[in-house]
PDB file of N, CA and C in Angstrom:
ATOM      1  N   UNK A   1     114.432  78.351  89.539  1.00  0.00           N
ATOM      2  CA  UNK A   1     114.176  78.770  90.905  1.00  0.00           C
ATOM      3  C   UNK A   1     115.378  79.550  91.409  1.00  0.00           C
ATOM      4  N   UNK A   2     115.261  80.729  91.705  1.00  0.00           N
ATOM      5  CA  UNK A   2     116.295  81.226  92.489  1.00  0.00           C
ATOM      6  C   UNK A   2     116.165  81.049  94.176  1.00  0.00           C
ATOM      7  N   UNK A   3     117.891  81.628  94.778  1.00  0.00           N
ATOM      8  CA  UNK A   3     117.978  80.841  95.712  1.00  0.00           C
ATOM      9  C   UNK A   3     117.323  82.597  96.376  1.00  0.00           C
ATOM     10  N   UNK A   4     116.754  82.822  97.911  1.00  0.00           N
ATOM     11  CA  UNK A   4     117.068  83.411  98.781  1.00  0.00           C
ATOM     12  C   UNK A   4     117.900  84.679  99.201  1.00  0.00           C
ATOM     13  N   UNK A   5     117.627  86.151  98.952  1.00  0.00           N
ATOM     14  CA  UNK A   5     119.192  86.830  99.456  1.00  0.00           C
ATOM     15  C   UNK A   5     119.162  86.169 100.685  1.00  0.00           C
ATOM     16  N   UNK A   6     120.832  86.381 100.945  1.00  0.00           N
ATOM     17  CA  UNK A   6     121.105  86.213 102.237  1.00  0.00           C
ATOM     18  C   UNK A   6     120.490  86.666 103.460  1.00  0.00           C
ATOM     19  N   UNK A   7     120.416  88.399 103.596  1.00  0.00           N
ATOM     20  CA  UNK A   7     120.243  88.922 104.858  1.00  0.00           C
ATOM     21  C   UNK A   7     118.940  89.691 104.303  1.00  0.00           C
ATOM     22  N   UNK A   8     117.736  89.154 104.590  1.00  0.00           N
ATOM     23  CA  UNK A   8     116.228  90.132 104.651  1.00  0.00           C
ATOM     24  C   UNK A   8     116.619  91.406 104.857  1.00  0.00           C
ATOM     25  N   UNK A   9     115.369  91.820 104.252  1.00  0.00           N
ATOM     26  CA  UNK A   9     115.322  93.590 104.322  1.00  0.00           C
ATOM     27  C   UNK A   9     114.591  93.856 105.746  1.00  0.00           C
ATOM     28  N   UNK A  10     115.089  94.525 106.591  1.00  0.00           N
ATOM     29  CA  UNK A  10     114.513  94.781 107.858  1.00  0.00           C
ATOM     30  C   UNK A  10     113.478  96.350 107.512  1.00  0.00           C
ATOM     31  N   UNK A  11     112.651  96.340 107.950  1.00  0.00           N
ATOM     32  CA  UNK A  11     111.483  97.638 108.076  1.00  0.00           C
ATOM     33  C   UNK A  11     111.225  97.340 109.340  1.00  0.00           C
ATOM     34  N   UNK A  12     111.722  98.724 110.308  1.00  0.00           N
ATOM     35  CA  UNK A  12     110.593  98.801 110.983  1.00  0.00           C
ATOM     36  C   UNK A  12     109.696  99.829 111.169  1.00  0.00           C
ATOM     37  N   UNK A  13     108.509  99.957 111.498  1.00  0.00           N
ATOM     38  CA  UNK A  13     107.689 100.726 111.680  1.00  0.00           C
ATOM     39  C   UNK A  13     107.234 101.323 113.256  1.00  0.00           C
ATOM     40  N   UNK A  14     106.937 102.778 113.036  1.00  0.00           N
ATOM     41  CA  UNK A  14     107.071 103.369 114.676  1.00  0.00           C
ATOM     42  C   UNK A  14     105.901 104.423 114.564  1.00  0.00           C
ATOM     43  N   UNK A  15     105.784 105.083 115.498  1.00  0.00           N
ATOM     44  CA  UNK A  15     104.439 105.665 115.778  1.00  0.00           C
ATOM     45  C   UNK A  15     103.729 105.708 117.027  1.00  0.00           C
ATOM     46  N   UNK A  16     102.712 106.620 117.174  1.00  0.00           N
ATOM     47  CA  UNK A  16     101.761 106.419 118.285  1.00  0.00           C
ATOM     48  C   UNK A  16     101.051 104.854 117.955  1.00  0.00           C
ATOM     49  N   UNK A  17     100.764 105.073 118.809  1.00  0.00           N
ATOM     50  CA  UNK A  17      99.283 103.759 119.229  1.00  0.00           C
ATOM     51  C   UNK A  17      97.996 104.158 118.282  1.00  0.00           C
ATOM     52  N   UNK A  18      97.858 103.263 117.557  1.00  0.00           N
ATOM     53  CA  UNK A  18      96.769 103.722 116.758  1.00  0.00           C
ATOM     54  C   UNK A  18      96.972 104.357 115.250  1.00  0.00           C
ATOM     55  N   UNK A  19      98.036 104.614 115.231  1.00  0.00           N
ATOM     56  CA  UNK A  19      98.472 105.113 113.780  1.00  0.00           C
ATOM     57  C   UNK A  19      98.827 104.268 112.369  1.00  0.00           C
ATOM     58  N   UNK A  20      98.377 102.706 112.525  1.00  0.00           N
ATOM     59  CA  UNK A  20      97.788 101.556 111.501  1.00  0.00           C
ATOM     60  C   UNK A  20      99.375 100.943 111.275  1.00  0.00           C
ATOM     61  N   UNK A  21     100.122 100.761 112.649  1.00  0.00           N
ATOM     62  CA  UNK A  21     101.577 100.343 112.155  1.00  0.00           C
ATOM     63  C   UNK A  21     101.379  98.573 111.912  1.00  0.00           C
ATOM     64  N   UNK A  22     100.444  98.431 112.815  1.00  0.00           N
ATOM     65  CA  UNK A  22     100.113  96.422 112.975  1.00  0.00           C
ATOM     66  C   UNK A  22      99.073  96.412 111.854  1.00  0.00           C
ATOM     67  N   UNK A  23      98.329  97.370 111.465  1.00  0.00           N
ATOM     68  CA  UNK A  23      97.556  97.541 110.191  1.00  0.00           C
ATOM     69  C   UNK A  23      97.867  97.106 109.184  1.00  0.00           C
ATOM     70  N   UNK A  24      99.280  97.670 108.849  1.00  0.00           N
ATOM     71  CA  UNK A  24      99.928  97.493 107.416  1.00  0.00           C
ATOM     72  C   UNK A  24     100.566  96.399 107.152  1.00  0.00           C
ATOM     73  N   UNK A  25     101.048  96.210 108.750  1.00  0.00           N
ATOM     74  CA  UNK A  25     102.367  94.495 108.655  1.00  0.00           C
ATOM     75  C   UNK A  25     100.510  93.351 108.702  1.00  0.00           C
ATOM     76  N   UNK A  26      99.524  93.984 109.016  1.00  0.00           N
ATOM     77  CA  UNK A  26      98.658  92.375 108.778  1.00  0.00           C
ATOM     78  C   UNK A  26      98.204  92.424 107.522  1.00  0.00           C
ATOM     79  N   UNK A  27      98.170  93.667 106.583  1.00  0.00           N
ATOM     80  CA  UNK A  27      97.984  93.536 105.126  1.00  0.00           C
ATOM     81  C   UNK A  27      98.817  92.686 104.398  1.00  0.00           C
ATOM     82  N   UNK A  28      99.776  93.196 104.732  1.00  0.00           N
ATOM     83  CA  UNK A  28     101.429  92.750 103.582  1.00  0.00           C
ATOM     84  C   UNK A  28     101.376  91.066 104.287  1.00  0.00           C
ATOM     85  N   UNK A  29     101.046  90.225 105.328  1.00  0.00           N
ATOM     86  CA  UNK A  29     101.743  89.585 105.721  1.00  0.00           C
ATOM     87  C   UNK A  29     100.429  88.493 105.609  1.00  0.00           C
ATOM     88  N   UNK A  30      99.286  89.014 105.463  1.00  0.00           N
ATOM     89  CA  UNK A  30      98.026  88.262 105.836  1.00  0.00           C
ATOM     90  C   UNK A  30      98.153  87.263 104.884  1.00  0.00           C
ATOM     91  N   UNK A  31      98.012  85.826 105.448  1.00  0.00           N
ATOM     92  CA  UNK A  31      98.200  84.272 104.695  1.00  0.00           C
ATOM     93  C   UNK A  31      99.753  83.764 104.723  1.00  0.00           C
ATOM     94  N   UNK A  32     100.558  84.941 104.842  1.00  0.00           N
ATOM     95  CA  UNK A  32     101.593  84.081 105.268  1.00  0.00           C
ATOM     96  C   UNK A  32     101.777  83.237 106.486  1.00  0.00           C
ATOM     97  N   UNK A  33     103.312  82.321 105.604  1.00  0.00           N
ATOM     98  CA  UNK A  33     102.772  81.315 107.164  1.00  0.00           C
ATOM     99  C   UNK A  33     103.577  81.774 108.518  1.00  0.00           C
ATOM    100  N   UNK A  34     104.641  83.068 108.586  1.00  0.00           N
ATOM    101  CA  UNK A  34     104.108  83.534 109.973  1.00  0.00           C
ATOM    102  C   UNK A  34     103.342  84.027 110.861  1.00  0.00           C
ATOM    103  N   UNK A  35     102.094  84.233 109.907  1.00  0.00           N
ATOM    104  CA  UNK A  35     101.145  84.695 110.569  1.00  0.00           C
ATOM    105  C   UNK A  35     101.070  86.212 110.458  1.00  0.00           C
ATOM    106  N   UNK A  36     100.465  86.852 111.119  1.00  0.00           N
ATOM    107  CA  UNK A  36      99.999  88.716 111.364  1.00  0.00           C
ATOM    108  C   UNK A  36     100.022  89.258 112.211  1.00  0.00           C
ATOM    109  N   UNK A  37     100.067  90.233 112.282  1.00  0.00           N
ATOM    110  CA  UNK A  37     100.168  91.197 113.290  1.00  0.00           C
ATOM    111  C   UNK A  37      98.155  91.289 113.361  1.00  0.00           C
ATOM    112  N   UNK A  38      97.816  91.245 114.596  1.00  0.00           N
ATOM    113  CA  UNK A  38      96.463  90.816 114.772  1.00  0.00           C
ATOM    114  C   UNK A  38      96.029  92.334 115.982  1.00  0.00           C
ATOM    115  N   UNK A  39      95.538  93.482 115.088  1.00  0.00           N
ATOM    116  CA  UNK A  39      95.057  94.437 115.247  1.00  0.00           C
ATOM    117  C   UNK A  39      95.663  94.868 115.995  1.00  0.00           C
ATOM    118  N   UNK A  40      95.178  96.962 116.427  1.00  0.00           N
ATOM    119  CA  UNK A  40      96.056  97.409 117.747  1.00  0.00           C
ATOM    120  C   UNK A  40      96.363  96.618 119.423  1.00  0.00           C
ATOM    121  N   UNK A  41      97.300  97.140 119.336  1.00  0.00           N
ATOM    122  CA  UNK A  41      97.938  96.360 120.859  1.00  0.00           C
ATOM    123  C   UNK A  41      98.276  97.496 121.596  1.00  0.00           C
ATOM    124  N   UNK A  42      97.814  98.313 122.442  1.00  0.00           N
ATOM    125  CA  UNK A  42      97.937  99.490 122.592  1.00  0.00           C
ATOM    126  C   UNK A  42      98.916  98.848 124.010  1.00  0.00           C
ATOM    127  N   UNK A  43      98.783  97.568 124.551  1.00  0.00           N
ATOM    128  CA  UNK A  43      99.788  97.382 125.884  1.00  0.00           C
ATOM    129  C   UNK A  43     100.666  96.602 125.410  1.00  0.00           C
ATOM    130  N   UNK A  44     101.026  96.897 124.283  1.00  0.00           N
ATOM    131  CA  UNK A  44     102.233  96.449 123.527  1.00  0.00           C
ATOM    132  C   UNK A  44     103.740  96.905 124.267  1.00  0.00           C
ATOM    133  N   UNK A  45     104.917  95.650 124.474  1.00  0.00           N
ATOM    134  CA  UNK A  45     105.798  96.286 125.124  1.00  0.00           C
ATOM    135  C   UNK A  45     107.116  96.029 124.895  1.00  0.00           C
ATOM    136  N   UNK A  46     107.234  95.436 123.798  1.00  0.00           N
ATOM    137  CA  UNK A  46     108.207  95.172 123.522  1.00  0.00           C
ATOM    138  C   UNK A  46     107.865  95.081 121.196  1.00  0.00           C
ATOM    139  N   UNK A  47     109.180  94.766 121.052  1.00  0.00           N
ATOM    140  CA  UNK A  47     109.147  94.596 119.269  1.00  0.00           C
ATOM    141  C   UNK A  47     108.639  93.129 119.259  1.00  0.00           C
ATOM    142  N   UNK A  48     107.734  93.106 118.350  1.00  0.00           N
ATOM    143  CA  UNK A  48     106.912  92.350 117.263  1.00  0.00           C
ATOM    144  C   UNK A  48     107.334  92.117 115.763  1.00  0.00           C
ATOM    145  N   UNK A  49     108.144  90.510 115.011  1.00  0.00           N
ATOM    146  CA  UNK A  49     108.867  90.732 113.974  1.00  0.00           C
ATOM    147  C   UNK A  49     107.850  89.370 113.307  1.00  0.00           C
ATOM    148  N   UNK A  50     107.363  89.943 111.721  1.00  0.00           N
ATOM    149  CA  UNK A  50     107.100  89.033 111.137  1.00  0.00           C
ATOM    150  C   UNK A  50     107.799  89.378 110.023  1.00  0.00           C
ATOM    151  N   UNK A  51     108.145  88.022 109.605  1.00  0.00           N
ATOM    152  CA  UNK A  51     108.714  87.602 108.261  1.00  0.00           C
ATOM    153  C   UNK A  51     107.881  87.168 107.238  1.00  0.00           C
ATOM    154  N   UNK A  52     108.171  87.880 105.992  1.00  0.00           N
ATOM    155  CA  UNK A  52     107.221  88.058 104.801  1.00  0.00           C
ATOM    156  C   UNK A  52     108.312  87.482 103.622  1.00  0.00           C
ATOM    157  N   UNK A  53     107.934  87.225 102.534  1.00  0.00           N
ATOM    158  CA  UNK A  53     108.368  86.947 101.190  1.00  0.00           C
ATOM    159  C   UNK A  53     107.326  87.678 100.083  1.00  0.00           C
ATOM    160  N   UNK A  54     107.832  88.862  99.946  1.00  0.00           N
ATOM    161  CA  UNK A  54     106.636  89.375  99.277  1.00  0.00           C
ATOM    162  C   UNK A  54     107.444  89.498  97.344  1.00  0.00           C
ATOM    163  N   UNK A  55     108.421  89.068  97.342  1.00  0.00           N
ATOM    164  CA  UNK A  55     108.466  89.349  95.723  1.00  0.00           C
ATOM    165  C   UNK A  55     109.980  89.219  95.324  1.00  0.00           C
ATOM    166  N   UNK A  56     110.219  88.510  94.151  1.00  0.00           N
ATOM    167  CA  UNK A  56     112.107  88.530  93.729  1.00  0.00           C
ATOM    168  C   UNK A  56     112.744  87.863  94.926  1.00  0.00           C
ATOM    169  N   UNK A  57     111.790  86.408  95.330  1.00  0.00           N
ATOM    170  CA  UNK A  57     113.015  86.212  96.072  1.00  0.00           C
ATOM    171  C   UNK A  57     113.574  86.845  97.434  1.00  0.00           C
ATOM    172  N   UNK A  58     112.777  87.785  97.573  1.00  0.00           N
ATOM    173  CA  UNK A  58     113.653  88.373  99.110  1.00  0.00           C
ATOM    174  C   UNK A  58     112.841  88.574 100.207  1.00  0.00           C
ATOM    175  N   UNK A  59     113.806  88.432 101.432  1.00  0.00           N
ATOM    176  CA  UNK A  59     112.528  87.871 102.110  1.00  0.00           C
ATOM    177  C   UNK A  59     112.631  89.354 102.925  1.00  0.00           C
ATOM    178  N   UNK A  60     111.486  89.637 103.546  1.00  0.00           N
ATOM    179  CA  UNK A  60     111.247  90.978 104.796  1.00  0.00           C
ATOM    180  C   UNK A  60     111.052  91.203 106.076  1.00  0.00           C
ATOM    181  N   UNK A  61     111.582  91.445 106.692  1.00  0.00           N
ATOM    182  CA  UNK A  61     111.246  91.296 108.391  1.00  0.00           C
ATOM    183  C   UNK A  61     110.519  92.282 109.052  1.00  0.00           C
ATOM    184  N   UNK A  62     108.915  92.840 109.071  1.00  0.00           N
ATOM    185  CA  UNK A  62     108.372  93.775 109.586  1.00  0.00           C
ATOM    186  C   UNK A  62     108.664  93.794 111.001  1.00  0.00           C
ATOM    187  N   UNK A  63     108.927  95.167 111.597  1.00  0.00           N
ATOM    188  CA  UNK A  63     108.964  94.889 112.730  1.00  0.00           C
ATOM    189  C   UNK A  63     108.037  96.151 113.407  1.00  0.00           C
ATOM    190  N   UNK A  64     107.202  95.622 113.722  1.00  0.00           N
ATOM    191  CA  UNK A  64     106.098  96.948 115.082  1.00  0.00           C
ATOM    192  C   UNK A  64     106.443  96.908 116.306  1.00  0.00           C
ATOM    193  N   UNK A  65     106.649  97.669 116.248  1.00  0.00           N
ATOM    194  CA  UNK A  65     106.962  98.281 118.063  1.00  0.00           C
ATOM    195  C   UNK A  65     106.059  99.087 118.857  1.00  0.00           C
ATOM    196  N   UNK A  66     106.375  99.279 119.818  1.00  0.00           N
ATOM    197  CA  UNK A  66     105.042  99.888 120.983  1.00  0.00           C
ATOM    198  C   UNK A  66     104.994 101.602 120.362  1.00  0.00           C
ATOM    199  N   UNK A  67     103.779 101.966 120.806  1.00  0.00           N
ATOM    200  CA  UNK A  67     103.569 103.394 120.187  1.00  0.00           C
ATOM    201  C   UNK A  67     103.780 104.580 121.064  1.00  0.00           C
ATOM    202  N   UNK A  68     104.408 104.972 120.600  1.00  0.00           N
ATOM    203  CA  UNK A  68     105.033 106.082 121.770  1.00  0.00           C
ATOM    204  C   UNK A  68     103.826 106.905 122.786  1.00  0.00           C
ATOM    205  N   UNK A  69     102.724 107.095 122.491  1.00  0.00           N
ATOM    206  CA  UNK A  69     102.273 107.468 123.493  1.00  0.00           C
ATOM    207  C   UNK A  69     101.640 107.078 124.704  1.00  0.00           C
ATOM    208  N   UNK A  70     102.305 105.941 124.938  1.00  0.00           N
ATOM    209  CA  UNK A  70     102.016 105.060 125.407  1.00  0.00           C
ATOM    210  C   UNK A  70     102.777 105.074 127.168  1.00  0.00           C
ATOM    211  N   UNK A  71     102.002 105.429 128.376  1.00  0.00           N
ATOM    212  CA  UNK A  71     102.067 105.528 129.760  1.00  0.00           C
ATOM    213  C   UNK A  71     103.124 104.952 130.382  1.00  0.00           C
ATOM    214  N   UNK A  72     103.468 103.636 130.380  1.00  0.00           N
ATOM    215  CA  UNK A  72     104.117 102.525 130.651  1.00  0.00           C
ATOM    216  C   UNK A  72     105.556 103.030 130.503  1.00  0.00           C
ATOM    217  N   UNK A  73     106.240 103.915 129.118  1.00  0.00           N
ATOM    218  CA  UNK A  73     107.012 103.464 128.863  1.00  0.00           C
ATOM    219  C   UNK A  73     107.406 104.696 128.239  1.00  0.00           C
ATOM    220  N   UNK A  74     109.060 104.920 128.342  1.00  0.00           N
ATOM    221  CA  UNK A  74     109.193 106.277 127.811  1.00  0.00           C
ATOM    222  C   UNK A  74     109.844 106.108 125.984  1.00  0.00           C
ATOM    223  N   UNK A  75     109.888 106.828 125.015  1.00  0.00           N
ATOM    224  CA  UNK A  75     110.135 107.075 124.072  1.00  0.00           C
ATOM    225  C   UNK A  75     111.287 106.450 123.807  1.00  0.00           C
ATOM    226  N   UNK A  76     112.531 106.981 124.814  1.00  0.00           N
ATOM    227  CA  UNK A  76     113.465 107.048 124.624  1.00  0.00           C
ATOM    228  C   UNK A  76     113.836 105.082 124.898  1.00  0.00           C
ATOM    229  N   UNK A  77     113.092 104.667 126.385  1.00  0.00           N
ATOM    230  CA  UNK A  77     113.086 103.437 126.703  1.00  0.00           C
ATOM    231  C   UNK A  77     112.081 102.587 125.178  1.00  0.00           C
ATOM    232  N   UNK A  78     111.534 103.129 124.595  1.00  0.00           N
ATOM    233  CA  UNK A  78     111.098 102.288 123.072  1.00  0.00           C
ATOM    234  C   UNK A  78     112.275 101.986 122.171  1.00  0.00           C
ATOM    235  N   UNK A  79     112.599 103.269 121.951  1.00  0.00           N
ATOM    236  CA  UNK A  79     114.050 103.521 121.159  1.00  0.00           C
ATOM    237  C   UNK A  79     115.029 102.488 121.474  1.00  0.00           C
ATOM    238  N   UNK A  80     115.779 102.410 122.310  1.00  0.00           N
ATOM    239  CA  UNK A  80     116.567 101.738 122.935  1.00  0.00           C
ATOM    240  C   UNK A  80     115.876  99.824 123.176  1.00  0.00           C
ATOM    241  N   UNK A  81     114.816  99.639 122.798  1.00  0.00           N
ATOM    242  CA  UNK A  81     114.148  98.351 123.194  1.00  0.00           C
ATOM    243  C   UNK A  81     114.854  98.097 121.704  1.00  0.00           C
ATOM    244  N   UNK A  82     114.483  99.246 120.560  1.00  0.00           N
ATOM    245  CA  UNK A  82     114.234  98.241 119.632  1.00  0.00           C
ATOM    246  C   UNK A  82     115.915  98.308 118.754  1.00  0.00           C
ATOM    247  N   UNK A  83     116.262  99.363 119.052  1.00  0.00           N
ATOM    248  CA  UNK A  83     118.101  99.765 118.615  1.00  0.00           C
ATOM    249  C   UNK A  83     118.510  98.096 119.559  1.00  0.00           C
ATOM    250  N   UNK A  84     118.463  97.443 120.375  1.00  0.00           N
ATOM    251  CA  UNK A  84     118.288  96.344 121.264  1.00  0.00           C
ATOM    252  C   UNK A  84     118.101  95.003 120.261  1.00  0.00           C
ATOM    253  N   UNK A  85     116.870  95.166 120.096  1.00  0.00           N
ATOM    254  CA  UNK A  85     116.253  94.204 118.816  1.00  0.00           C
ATOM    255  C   UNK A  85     117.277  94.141 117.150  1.00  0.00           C
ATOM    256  N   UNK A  86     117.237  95.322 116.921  1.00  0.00           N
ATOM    257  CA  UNK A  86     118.310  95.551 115.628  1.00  0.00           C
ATOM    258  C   UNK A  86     119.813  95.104 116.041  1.00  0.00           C
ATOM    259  N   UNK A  87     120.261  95.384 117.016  1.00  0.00           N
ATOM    260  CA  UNK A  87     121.709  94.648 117.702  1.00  0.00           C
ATOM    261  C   UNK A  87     122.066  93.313 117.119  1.00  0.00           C
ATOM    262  N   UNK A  88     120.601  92.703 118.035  1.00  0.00           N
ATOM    263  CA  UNK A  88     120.836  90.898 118.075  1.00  0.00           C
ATOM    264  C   UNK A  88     120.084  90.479 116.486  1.00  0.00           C
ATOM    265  N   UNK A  89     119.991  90.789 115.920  1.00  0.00           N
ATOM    266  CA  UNK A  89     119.862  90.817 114.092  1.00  0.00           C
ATOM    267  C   UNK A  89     121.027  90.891 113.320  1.00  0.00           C
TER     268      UNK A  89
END
């Protein structure tokens, strides 16, 4: 049995609304036991992180974030949510 790397591989994924970013993290992640990213969230407003173990031991941290074309919220204020999120990591 090997042990764990230390520090997960972080991915995150970005995009409009609708462009299959919660798509892909509920493929890769579906049956794990954090659970999925559970279809578009178009009033999505902040980062969304699931943790995966998909192979060798190492573990992955998907992270979806809100989709830029999105009313609420400017690009730049996404950017900065999730440079925010990557900080406290």
């Amino acid at each position: 049995m090997h042990a764990m790397a230390s520090q997960p591989t972080i991915i995150v994924l970005m995009g409009p609304t609708g462009s299959g970013k919660s798509n892909f993290i509920n493929r890769l992640t579906q049956g794990s036991e954090d659970g999925a990213a559970r279809g578009p969230r178009p009033h999505m407003q902040t980062v969304m992180e699931y943790t995966v173990n998909l192979s060798n031991n190492r573990q992955y941290v998907f992270v979806d974030t809100p989709g830029f074309d999105v009313t609420y919220q400017s690009v730049q204020d996404i950017l900065r949510t999730t440079a925010d999120w990557l900080k406290k990591k």
